[in-house]
C-alpha atoms as a PDB file:
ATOM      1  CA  UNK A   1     -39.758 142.894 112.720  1.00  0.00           C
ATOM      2  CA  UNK A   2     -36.435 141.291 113.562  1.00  0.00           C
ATOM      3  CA  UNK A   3     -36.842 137.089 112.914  1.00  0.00           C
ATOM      4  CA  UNK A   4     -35.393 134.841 115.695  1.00  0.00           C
ATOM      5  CA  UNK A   5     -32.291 133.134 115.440  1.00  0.00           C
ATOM      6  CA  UNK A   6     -34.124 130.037 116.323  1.00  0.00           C
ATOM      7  CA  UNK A   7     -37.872 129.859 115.934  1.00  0.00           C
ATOM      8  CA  UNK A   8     -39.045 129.615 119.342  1.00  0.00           C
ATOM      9  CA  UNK A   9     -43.053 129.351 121.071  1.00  0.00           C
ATOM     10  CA  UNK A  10     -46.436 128.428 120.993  1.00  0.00           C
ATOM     11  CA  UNK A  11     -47.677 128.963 116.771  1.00  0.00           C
ATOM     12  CA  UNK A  12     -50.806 128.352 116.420  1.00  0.00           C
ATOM     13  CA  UNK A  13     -52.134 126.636 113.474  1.00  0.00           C
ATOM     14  CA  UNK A  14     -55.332 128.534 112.962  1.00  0.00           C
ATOM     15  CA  UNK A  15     -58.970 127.558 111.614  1.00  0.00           C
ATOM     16  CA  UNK A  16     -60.514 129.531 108.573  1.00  0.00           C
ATOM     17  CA  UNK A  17     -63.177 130.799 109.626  1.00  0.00           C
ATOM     18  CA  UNK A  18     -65.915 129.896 106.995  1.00  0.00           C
ATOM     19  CA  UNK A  19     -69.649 132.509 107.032  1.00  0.00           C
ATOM     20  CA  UNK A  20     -72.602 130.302 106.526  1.00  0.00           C
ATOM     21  CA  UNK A  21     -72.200 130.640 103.256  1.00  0.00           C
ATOM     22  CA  UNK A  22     -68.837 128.889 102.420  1.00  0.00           C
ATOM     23  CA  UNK A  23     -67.078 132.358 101.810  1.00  0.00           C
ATOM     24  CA  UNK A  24     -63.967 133.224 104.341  1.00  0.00           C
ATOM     25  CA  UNK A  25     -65.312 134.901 106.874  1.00  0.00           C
ATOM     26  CA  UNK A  26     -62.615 137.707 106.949  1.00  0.00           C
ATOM     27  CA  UNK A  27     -64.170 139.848 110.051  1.00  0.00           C
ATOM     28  CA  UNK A  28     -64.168 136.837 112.033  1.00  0.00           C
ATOM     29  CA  UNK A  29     -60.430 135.729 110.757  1.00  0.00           C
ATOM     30  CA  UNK A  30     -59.112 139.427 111.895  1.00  0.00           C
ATOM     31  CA  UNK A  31     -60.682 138.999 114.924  1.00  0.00           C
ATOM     32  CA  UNK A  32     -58.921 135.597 115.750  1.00  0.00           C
ATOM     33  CA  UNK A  33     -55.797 136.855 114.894  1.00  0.00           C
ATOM     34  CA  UNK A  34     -55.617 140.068 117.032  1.00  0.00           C
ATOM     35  CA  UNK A  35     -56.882 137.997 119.719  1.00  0.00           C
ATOM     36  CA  UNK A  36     -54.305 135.409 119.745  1.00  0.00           C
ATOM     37  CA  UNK A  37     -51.768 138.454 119.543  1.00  0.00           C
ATOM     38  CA  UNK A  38     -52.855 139.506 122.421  1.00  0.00           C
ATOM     39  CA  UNK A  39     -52.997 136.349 124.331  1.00  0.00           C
ATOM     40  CA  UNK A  40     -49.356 135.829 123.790  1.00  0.00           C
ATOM     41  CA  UNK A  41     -48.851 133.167 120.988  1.00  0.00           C
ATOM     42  CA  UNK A  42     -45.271 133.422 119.593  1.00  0.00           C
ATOM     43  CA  UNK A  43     -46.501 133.050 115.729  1.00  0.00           C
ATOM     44  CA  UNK A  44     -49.080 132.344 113.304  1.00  0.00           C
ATOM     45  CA  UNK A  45     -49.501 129.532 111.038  1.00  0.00           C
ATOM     46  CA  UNK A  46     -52.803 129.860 108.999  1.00  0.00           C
ATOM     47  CA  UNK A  47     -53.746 127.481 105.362  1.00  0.00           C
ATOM     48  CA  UNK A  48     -52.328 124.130 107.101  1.00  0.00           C
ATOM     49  CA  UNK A  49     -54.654 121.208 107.497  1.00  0.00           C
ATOM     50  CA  UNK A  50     -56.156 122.783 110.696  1.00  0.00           C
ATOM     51  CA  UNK A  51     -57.356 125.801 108.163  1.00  0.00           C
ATOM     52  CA  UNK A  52     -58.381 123.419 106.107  1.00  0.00           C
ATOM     53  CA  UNK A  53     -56.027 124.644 102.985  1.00  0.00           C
ATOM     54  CA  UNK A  54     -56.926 121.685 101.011  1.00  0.00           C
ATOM     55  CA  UNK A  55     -60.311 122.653 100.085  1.00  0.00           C
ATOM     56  CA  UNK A  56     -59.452 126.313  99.017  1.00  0.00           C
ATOM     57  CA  UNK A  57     -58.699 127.610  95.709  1.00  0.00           C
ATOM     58  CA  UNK A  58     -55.181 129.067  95.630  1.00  0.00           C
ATOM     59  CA  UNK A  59     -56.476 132.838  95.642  1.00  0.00           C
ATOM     60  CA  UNK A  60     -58.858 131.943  99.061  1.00  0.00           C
ATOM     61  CA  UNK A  61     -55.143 130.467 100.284  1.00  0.00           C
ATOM     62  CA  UNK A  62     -53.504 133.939  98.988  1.00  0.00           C
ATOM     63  CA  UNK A  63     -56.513 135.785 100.694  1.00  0.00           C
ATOM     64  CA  UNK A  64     -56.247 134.291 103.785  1.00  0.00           C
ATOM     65  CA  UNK A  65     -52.262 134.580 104.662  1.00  0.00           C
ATOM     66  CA  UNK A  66     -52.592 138.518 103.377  1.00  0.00           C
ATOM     67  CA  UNK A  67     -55.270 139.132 105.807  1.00  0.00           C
ATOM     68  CA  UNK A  68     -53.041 137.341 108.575  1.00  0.00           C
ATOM     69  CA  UNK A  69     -50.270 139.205 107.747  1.00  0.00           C
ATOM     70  CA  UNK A  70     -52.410 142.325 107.446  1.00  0.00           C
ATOM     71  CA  UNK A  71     -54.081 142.298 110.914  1.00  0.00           C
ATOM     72  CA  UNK A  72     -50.304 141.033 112.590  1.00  0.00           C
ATOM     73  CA  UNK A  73     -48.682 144.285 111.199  1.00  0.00           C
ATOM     74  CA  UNK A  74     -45.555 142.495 112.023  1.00  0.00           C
ATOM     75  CA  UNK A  75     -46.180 142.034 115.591  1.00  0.00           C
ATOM     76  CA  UNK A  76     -45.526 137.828 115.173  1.00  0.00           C
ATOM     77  CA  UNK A  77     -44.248 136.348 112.266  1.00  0.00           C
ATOM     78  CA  UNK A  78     -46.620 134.539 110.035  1.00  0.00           C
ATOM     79  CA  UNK A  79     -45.535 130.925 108.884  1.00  0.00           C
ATOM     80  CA  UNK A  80     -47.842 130.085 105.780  1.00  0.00           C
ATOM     81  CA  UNK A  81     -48.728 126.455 104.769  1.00  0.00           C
ATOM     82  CA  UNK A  82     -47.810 126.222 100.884  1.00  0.00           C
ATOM     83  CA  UNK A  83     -47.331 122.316 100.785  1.00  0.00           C
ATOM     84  CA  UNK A  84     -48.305 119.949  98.145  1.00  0.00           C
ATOM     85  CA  UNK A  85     -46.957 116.686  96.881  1.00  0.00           C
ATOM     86  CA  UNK A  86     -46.670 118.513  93.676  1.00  0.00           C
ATOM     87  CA  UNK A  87     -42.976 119.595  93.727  1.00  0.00           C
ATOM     88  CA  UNK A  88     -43.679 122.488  90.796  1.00  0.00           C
ATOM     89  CA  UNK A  89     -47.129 123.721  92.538  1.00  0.00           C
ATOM     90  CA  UNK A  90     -45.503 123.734  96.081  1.00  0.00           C
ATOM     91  CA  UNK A  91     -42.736 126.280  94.641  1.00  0.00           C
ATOM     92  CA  UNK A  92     -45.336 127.727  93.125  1.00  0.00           C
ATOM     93  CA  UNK A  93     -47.791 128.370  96.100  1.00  0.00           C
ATOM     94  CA  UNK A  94     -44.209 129.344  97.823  1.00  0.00           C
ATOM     95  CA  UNK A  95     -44.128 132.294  95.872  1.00  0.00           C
ATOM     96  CA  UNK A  96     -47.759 133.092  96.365  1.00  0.00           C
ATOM     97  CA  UNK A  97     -47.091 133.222 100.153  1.00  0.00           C
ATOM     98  CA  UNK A  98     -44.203 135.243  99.491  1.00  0.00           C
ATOM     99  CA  UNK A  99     -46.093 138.061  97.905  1.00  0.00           C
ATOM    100  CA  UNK A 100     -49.016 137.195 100.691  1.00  0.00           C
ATOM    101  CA  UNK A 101     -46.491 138.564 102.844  1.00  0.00           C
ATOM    102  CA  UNK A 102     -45.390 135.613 104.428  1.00  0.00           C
ATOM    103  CA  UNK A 103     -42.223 135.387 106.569  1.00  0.00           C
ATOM    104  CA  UNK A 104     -41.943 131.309 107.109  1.00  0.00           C
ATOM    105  CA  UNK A 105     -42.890 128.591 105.221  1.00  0.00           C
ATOM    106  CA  UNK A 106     -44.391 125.391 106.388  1.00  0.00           C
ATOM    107  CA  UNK A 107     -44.461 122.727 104.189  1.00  0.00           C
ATOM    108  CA  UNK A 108     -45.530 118.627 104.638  1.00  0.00           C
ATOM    109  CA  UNK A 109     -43.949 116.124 103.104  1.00  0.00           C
ATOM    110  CA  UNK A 110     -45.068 115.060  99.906  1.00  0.00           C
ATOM    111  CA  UNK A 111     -49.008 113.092 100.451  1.00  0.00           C
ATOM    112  CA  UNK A 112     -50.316 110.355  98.704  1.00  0.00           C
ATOM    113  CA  UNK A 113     -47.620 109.927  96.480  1.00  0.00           C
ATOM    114  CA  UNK A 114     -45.176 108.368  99.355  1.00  0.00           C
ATOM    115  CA  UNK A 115     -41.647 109.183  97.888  1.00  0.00           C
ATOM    116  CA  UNK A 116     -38.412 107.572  98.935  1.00  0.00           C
ATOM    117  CA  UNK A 117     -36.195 109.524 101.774  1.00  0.00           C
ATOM    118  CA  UNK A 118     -34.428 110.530  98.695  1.00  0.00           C
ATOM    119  CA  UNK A 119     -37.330 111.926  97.020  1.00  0.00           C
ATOM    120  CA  UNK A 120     -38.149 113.515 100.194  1.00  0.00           C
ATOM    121  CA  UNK A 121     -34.957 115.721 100.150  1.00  0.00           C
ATOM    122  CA  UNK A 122     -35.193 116.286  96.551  1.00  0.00           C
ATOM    123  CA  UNK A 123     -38.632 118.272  97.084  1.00  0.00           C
ATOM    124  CA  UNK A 124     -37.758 119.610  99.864  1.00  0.00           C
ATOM    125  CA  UNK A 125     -34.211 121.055  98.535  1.00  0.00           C
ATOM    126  CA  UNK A 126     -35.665 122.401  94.982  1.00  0.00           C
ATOM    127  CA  UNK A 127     -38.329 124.452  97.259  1.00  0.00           C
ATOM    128  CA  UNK A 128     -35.817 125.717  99.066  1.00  0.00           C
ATOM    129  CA  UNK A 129     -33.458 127.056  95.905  1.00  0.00           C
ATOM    130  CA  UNK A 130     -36.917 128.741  94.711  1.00  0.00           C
ATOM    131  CA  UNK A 131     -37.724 130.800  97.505  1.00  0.00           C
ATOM    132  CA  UNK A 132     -35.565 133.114  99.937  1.00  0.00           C
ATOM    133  CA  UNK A 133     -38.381 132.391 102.984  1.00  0.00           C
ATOM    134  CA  UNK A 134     -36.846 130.213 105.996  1.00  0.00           C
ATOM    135  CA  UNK A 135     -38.734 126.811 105.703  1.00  0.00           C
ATOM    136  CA  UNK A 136     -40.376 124.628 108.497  1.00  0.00           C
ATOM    137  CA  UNK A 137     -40.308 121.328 107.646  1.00  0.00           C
ATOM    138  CA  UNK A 138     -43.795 119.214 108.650  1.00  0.00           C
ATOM    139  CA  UNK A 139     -43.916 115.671 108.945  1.00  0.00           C
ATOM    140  CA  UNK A 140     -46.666 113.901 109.633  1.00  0.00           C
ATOM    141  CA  UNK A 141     -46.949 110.527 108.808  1.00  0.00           C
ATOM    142  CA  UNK A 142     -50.615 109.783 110.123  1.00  0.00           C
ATOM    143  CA  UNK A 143     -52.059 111.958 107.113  1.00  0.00           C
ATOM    144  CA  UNK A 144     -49.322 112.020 104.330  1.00  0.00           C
ATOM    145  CA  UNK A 145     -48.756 107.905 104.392  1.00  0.00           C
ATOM    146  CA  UNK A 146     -44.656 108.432 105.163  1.00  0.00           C
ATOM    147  CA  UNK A 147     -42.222 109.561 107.761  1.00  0.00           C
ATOM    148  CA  UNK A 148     -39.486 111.809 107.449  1.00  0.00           C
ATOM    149  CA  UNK A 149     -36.596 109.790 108.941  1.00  0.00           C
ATOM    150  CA  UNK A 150     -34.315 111.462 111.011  1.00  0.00           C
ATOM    151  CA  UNK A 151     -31.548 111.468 109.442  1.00  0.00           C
ATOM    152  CA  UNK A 152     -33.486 112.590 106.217  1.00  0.00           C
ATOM    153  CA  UNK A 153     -34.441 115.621 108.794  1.00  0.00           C
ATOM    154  CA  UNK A 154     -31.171 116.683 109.650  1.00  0.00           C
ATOM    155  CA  UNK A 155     -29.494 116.230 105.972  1.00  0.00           C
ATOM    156  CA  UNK A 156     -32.398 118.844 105.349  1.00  0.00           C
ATOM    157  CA  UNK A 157     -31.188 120.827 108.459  1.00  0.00           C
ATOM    158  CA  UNK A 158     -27.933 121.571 106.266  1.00  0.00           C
ATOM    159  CA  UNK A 159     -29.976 123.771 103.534  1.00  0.00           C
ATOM    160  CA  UNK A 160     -29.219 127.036 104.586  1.00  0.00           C
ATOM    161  CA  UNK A 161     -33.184 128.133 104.641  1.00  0.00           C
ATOM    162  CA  UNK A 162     -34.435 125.193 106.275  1.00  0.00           C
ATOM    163  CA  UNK A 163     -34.505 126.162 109.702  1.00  0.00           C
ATOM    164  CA  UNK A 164     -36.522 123.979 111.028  1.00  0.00           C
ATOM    165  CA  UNK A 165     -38.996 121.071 111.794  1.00  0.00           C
ATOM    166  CA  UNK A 166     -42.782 120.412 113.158  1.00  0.00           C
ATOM    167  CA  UNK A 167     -42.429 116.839 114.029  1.00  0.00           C
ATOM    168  CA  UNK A 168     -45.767 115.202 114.248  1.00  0.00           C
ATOM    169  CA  UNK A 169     -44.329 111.627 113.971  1.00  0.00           C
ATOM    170  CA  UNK A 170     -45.239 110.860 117.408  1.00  0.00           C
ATOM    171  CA  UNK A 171     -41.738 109.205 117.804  1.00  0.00           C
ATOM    172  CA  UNK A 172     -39.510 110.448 120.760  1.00  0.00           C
ATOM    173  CA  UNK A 173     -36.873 108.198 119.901  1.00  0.00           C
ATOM    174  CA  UNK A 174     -36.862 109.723 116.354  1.00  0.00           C
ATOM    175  CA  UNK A 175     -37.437 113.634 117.716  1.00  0.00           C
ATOM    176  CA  UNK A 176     -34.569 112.930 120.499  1.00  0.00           C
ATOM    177  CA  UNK A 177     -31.746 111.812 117.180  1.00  0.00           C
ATOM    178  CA  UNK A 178     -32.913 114.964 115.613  1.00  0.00           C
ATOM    179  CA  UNK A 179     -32.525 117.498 118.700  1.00  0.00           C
ATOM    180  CA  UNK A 180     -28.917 115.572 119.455  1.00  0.00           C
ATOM    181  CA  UNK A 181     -27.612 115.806 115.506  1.00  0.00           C
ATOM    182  CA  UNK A 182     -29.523 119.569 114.517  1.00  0.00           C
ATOM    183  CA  UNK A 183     -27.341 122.747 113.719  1.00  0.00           C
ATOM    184  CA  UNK A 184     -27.462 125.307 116.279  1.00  0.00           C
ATOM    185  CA  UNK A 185     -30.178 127.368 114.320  1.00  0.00           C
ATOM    186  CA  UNK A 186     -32.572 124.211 113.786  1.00  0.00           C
ATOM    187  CA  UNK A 187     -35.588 124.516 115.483  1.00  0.00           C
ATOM    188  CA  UNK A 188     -37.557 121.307 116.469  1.00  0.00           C
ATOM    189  CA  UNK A 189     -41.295 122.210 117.065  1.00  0.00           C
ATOM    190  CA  UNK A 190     -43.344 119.188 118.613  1.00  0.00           C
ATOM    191  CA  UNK A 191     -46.642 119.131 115.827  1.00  0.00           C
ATOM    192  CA  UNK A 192     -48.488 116.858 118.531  1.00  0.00           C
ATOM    193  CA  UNK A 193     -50.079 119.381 121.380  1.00  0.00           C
ATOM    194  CA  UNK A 194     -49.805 115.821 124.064  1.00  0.00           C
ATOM    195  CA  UNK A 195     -46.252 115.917 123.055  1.00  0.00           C
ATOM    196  CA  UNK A 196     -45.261 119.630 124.133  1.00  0.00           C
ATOM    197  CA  UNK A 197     -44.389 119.083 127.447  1.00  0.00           C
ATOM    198  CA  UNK A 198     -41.545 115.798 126.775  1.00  0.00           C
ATOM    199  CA  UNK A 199     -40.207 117.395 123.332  1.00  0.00           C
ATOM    200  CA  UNK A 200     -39.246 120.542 124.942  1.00  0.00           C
ATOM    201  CA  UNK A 201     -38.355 118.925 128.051  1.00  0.00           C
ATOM    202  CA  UNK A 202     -35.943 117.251 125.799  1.00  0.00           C
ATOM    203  CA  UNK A 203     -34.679 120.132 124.228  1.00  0.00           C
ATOM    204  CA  UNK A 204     -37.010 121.358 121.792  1.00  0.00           C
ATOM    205  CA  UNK A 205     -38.163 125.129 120.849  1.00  0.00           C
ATOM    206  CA  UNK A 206     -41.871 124.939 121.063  1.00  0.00           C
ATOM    207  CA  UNK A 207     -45.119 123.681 119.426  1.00  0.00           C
ATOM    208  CA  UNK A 208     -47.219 124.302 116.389  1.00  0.00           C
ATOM    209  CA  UNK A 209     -50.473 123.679 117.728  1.00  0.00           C
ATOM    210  CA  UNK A 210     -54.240 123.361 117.748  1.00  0.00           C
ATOM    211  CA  UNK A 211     -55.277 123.703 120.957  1.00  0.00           C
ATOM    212  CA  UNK A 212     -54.276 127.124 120.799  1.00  0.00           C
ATOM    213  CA  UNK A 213     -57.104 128.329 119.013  1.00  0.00           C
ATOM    214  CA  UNK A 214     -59.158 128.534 121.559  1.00  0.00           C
ATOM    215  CA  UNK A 215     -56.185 128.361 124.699  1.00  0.00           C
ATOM    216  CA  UNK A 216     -53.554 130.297 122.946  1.00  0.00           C
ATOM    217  CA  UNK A 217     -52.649 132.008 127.022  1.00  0.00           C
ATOM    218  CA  UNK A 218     -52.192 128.824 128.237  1.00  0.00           C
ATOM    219  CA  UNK A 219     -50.253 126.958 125.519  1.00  0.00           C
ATOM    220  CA  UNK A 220     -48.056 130.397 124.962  1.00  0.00           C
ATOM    221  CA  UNK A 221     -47.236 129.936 128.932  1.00  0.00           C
ATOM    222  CA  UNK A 222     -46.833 125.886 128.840  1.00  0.00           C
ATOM    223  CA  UNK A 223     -43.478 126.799 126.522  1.00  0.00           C
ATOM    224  CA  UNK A 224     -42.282 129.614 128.337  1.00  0.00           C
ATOM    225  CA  UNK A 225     -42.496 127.750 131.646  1.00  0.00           C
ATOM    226  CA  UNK A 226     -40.392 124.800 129.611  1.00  0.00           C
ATOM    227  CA  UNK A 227     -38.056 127.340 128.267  1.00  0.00           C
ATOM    228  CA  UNK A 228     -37.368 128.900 131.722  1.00  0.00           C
ATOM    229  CA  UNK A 229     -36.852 125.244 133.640  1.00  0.00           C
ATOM    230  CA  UNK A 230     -39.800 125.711 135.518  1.00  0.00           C
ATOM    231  CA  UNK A 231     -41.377 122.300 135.127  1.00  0.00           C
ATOM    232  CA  UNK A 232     -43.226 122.171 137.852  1.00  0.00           C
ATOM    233  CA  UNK A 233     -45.566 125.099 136.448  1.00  0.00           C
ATOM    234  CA  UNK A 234     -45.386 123.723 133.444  1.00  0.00           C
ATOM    235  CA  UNK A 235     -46.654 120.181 134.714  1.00  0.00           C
ATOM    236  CA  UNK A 236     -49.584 121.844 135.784  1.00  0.00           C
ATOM    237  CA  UNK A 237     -50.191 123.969 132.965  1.00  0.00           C
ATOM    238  CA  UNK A 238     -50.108 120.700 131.027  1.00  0.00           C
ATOM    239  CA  UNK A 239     -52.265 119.168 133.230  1.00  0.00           C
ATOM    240  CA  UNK A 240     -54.724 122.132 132.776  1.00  0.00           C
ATOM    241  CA  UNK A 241     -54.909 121.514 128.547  1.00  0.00           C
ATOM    242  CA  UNK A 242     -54.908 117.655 128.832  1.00  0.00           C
ATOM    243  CA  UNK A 243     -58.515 117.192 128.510  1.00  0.00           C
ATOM    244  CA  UNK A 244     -58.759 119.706 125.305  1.00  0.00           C
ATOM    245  CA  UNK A 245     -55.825 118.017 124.455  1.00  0.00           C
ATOM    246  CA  UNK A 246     -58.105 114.834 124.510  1.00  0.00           C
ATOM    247  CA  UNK A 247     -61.309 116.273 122.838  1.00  0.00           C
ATOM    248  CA  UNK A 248     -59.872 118.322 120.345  1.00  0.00           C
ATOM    249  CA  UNK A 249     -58.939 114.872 118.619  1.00  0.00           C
ATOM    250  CA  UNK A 250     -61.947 113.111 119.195  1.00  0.00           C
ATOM    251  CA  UNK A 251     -62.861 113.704 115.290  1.00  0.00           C
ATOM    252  CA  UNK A 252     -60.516 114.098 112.436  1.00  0.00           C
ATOM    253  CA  UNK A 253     -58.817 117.575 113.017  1.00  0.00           C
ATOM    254  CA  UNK A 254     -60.263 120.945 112.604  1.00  0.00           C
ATOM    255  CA  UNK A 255     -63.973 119.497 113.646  1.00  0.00           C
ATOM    256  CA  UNK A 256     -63.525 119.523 117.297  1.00  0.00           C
ATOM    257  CA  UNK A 257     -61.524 122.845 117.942  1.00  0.00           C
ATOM    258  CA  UNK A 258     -63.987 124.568 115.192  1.00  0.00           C
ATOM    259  CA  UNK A 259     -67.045 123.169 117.449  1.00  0.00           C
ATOM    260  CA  UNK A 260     -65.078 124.700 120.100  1.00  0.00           C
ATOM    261  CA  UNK A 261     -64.617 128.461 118.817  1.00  0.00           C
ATOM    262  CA  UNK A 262     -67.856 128.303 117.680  1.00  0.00           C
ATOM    263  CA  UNK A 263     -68.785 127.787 121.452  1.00  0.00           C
ATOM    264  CA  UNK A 264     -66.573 130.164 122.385  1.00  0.00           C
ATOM    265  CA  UNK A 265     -68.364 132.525 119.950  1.00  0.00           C
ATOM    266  CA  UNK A 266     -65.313 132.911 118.273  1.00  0.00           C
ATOM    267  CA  UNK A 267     -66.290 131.655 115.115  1.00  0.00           C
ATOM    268  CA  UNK A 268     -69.381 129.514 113.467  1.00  0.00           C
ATOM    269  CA  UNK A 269     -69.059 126.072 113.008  1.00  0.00           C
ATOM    270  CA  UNK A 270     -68.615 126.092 109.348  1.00  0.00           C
ATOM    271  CA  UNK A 271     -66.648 123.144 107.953  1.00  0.00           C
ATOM    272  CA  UNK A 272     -66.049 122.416 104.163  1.00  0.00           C
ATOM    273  CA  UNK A 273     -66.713 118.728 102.687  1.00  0.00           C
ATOM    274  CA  UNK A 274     -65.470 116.476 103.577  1.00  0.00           C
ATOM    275  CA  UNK A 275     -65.446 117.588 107.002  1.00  0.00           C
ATOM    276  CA  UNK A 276     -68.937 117.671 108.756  1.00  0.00           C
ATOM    277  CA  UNK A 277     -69.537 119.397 111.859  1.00  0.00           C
ATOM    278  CA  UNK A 278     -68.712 117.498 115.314  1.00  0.00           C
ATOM    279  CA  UNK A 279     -71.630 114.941 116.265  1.00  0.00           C
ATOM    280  CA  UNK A 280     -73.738 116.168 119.094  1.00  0.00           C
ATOM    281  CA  UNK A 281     -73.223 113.090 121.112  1.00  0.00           C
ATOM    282  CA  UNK A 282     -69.305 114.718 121.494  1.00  0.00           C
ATOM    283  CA  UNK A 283     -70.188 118.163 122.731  1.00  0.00           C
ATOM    284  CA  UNK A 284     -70.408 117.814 125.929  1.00  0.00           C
ATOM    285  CA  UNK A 285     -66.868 116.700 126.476  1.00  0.00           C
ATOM    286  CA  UNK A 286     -65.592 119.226 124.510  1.00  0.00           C
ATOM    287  CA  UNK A 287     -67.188 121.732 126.649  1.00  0.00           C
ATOM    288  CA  UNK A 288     -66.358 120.201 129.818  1.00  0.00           C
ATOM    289  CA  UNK A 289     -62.283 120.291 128.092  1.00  0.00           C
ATOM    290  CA  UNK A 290     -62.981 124.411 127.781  1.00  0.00           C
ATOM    291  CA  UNK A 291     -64.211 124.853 131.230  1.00  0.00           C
ATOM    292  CA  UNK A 292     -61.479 123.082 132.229  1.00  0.00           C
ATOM    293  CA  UNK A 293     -58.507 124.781 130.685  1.00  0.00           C
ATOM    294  CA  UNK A 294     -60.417 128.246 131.426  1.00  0.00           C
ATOM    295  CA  UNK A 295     -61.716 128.948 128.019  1.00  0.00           C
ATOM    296  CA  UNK A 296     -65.216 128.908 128.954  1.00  0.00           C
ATOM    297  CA  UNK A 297     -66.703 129.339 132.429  1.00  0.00           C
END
C-alpha cells in the first residue's frame, strides 16, 4: 500500500467491540472493519477514546490494532491511538503499534497533567525522534484540560513525521491560522463530526470521526463531495447526518454510537466502567438519528 502525500477522508475512529463478558469481541471487531472497507471510509483509527483505549491493558491495545491491521490487509491505512501524558509510555506504546502493524500514529496531547505549549512540543517532538510512523497530532481540549495553540500546531508541522492534525478544539478561528500557515504535506482533519462540512470548506483534508461507525457511506461521501467543490451535495449529505450528529453526543462519547451498533446489530452494547450503557429514556432519538441518515429503516 502506497501512503498519501497528504492524509485525506473520512477515518473512522472505531468502537471495541466488548462480548458480554468484558473480553474483545474479535469476530465482531473483523466484522466492523471489513464492513467499513467496504462502505468506503478512507482509514481506520481504532484504541482512541471512541475504542475506549483507556480501560485496556496494553496487550488488549496491541490485540486490537493487529486484528485491524489483519482484516485491512492493507486495503486503508490504519492510524493507531498510542497517546498518553506519559512522554516515556507514549514512545513506548508507539513502538507497540509499530510492531501491531500500524502505519499512522494518533496521539492527544498530554491529559491531566496540562503542560505548557512548550511542554507540548517537547512530547510531541521526542515521540517523533522514537518512531519512523507519520504522526497525527489530536487535540482536544474538552477531555485533556489544554489546547494546542496554533502556532504550537504548526511549529509541530515542521517535524518531518508529523504530518498532521485532528483538531477537536472546536475553534475555526484557530483551525483557519493553521490551514493558512501548514506545510504543503500537513493535513488538518476536523475531530468534531458538526465541524466537517466548514473545516473542509475552509480547506481542510477530512474528518476523524464517530459517526462513521455506524454511517461510514455517508460520512466517506460528505468529504468527497467537499473535496470535489460540490457543496451543494455535500449540504445535503450534511443535512442527512445532523441528527446522529446530535444524538451520538447526547452521553459522554462511545455510549451513544455503541447503543447505536448494537441496534444496528453490529455489535452488543458492552461498555467498560466507567462508561454505562445509554439510558433508555435516550433511545428513541438515537434511533430516529439512524432512520434518518439511512442506517436503519
Amino acid at each position: 500500500m502506497t501512503l498519501p502525500s497528504r492524509l485525506f477522508g473520512c477515518g473512522t475512529a472505531l468502537v471495541t467491540p466488548f462480548a458480554a463478558d468484558g473480553r474483545v469481541d474479535e469476530r465482531a471487531l473483523r466484522a466492523l472493519v471489513d464492513w467499513q472497507i467496504e462502505a468506503g471510509v478512507h482509514f481506520l483509527v481504532p484504541c482512541g477514546s471512541t475504542g475506549e483505549a483507556a480501560t485496556m491493558t496494553t496487550a488488549e491495545h496491541r490485540r486490537v490494532v493487529e486484528i485491524v491491521v489483519e482484516q485491512a490487509r492493507g486495503r486503508v491505512p490504519v492510524m493507531a491511538g498510542a497517546g498518553s501524558n506519559d512522554t516515556a509510555k507514549a514512545i513506548a506504546l508507539s513502538r507497540e503499534m509499530r510492531a501491531a502493524g500500524a502505519t499512522h500514529l494518533l496521539h492527544v496531547s498530554p491529559m491531566y497533567n496540562r503542560p505548557p505549549q512548550r511542554g507540548i512540543i517537547a512530547h510531541f517532538r521526542a515521540i517523533a525522534e522514537a518512531t519512523d510512523l507519520p504522526i497525527v497530532i489530536y487535540n482536544v481540549p474538552s477531555r485533556t484540560g489544554s489546547n494546542i495553540e496554533a502556532r504550537t500546531t504548526l511549529a509541530l508541522a515542521e517535524v518531518p513525521n508529523i504530518l498532521g492534525v485532528k483538531e477537536a478544539s472546536g475553534n475555526l478561528t484557530q483551525i483557519m491560522e493553521i490551514l493558512r500557515g501548514r506545510p504543503s504535506h500537513f493535513a488538518v482533519l476536523s475531530g468534531d463530526d458538526a465541524l466537517t462540512l466548514p473545516v473542509m470548506a475552509a480547506g481542510g483534508d477530512g474528518v476523524i470521526s464517530v459517526i462513521s461507525n455506524a454511517a461510514p457511506g455517508p460520512v466517506a461521501q460528505l468529504v468527497e463531495r467537499c473535496r470535489d467543490g460540490d457543496l451543494t451535495a455535500a449540504r445535503a449529505l450534511n443535512d442527512r447526518l445532523a441528527p446522529l450528529v446530535h444524538a451520538a453526543f447526547i452521553e459522554s462519547n462511545p455510549i451513544p454510537i455503541k447503543a447505536a451498533l448494537a441496534m444496528m446489530g453490529k455489535v452488543q452494547n458492552v461498555l467498560r466502567l466507567p462508561l454505562v450503557p445509554l439510558r433508555d429514556e435516550l433511545a428513541g432519538e438515537l434511533r430516529a438519528s439512524l432512520v434518518a441518515a439511512g442506517a436503519l429503516s
